[in-house]
Protein backbone atom coordinates (compact mmCIF):
# COMPACT_ATOMS: atom_id res chain seq x y z
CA UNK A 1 51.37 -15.03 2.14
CA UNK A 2 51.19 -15.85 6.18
CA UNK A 3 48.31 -13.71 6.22
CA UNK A 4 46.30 -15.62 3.41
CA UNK A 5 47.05 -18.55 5.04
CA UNK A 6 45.38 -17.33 8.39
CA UNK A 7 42.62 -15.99 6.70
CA UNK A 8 41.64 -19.31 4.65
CA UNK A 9 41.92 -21.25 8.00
CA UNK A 10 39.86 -17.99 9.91
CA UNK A 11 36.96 -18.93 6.87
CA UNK A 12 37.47 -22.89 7.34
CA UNK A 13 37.04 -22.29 11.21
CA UNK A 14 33.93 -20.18 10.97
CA UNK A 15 32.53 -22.76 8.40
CA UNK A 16 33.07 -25.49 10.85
CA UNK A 17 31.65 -23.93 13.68
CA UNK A 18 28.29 -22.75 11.39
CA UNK A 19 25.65 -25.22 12.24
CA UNK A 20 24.34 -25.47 8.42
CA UNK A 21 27.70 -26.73 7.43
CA UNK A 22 27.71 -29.79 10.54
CA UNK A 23 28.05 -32.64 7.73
CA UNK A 24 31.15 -30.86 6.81
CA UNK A 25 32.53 -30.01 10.02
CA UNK A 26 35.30 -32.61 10.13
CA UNK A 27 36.29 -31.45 6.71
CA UNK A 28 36.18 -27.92 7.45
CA UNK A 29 38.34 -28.49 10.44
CA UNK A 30 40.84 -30.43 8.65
CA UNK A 31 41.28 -27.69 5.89
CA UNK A 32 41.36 -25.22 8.99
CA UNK A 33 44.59 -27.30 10.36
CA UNK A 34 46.32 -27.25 7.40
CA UNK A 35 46.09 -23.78 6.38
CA UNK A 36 47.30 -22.93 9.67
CA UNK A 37 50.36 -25.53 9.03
CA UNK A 38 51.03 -24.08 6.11
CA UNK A 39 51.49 -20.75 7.93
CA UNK A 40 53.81 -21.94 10.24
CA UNK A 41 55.49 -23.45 7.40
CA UNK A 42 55.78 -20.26 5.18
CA UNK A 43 57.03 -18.23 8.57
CA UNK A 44 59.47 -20.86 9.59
CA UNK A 45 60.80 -20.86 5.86
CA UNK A 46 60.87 -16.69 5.95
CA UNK A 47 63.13 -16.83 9.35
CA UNK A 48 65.96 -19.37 8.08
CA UNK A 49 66.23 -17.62 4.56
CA UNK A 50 66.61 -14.06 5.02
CA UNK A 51 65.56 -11.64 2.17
CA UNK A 52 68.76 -10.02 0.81
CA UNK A 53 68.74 -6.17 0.77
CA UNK A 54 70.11 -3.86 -2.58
């Protein structure tokens, strides 16, 4: 899941940065931020509840 969140905001950062797209930059880079926060997010969630082993 961390690495589908990095790879939406890696898309979101590209579009921002893609001079076609500059009326949607701000929005871009604002879908970019929370992608990423949602990362840290899923990560930070992964480390306090460890996955029980059978």
């Amino acid at each position: 899941m961390f690495d589908l969140f990095v790879a939406h905001a890696k898309l979101e950062r590209d579009a921002a940065k893609d001079p076609e797209m500059a009326e949607h930059m701000k929005k871009h880079a604002r879908h970019c931020k929370r992608y990423m926060g949602n990362a840290n997010k899923y990560i930070k969630q992964s480390v306090e509840t460890p996955v029980e082993k059978k």
